[in-house]
Protein backbone atom coordinates (compact mmCIF):
# COMPACT_ATOMS: atom_id res chain seq x y z
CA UNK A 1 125.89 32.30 95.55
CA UNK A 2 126.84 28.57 94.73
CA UNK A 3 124.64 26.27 92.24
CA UNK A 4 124.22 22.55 92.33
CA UNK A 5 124.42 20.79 88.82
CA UNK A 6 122.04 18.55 88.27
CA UNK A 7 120.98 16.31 85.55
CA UNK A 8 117.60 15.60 84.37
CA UNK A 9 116.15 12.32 83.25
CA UNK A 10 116.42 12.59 79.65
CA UNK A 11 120.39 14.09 80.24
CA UNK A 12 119.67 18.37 80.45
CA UNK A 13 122.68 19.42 82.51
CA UNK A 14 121.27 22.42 84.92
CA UNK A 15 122.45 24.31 87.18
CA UNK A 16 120.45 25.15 90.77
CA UNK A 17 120.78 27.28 92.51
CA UNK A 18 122.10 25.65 96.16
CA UNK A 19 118.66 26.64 98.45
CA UNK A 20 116.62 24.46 95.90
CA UNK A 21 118.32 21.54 97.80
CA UNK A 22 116.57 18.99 98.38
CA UNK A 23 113.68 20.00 96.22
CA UNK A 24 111.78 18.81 93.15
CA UNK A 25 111.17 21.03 90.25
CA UNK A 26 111.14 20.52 86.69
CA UNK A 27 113.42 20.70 83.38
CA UNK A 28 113.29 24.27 82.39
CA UNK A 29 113.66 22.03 78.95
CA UNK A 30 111.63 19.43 78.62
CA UNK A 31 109.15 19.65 82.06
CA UNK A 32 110.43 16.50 83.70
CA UNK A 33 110.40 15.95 87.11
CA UNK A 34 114.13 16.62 88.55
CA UNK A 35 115.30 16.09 92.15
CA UNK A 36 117.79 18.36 93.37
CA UNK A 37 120.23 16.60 95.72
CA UNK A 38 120.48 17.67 99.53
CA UNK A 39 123.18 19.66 100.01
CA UNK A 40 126.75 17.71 100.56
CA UNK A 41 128.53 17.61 103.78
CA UNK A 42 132.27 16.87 103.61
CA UNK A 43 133.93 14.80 106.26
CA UNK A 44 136.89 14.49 108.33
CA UNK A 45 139.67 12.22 107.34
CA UNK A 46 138.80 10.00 110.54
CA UNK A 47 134.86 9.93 109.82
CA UNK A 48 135.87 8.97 105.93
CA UNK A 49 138.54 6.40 107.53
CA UNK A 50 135.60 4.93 110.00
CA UNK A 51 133.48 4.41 107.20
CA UNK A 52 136.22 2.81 104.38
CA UNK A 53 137.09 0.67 108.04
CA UNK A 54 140.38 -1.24 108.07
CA UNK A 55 142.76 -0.79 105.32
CA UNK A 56 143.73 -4.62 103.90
CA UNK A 57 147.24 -5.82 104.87
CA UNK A 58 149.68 -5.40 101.77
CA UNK A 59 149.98 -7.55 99.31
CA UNK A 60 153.88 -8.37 98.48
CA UNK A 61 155.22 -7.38 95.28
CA UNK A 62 157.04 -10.38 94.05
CA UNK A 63 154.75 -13.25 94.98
CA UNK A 64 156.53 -16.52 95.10
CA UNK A 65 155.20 -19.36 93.37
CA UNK A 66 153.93 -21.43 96.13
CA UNK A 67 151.57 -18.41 97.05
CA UNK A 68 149.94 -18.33 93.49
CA UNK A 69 149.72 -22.09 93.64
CA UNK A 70 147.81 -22.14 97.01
CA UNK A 71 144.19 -22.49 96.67
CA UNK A 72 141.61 -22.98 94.21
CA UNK A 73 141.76 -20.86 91.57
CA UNK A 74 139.65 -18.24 90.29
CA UNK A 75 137.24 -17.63 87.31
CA UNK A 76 137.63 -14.94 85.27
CA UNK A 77 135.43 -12.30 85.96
CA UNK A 78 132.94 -11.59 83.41
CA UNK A 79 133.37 -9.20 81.14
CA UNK A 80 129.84 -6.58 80.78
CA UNK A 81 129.20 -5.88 77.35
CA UNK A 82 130.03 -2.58 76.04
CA UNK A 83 129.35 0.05 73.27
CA UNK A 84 131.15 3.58 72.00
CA UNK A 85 129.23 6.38 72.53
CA UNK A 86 127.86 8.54 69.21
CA UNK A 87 129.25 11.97 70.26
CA UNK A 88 131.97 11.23 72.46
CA UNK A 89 133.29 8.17 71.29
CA UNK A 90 134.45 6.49 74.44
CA UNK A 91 133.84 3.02 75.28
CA UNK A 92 130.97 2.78 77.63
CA UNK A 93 128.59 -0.13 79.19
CA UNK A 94 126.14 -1.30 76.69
CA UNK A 95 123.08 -0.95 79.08
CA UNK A 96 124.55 3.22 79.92
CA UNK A 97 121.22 5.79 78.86
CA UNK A 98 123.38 8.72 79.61
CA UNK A 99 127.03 8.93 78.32
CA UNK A 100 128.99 9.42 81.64
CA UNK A 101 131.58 11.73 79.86
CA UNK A 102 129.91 13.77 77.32
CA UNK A 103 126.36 13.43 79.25
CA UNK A 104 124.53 12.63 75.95
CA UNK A 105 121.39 10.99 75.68
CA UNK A 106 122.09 7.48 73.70
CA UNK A 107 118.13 6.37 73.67
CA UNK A 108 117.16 3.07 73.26
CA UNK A 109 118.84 1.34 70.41
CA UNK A 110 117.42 -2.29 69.32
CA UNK A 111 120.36 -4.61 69.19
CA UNK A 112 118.80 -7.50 67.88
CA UNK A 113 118.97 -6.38 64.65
């Protein structure tokens, strides 16, 4: 028997068992609606390959100096602001409900003040 793990809205790691896929049942915790994902099919290296599509041609190691002068140049790309988490304490996206590592529920915090 395999199980599914699933996370609720408010961040209640369960496990499901795998012919609840594709149903919706609720938190044995807190009674919220969860939706247990369809089962996952794995692929064949050339079905993954037809969907990533053509790989990019390589970029050379050493690029001279007329290459990086070529062209306009680019911005920056903007940095998203960012917070630690309170149980964990890894750096995570500010906006982030649910720590991605330690799965905890951060909550709305009011950072105005």
């Amino acid at each position: 028997m395999s199980f599914i793990e699933v996370f609720c809205p408010h961040g209640h790691r369960l496990k499901v068992r795998e012919e609840y896929s594709g149903r919706t049942g609720a938190c044995p915790v807190c009674g919220a609606k969860v939706k247990v994902p369809e089962k996952k099919q794995s692929l064949s290296e050339d079905e993954i390959l037809k969907l990533l599509g053509e790989a990019p041609p390589p970029r050379a190691e050493n690029p001279t100096a007329e290459a990086v002068t070529e062209g306009p140049s680019q911005p920056a790309p903007a940095r998203l602001p960012k917070k630690i988490c309170e149980k964990c304490h890894r750096e995570i996206l500010a906006a982030t409900r649910i720590c991605p590592y330690c799965h905890t529920y951060l909550g709305f915090r009011d950072l105005s003040k």
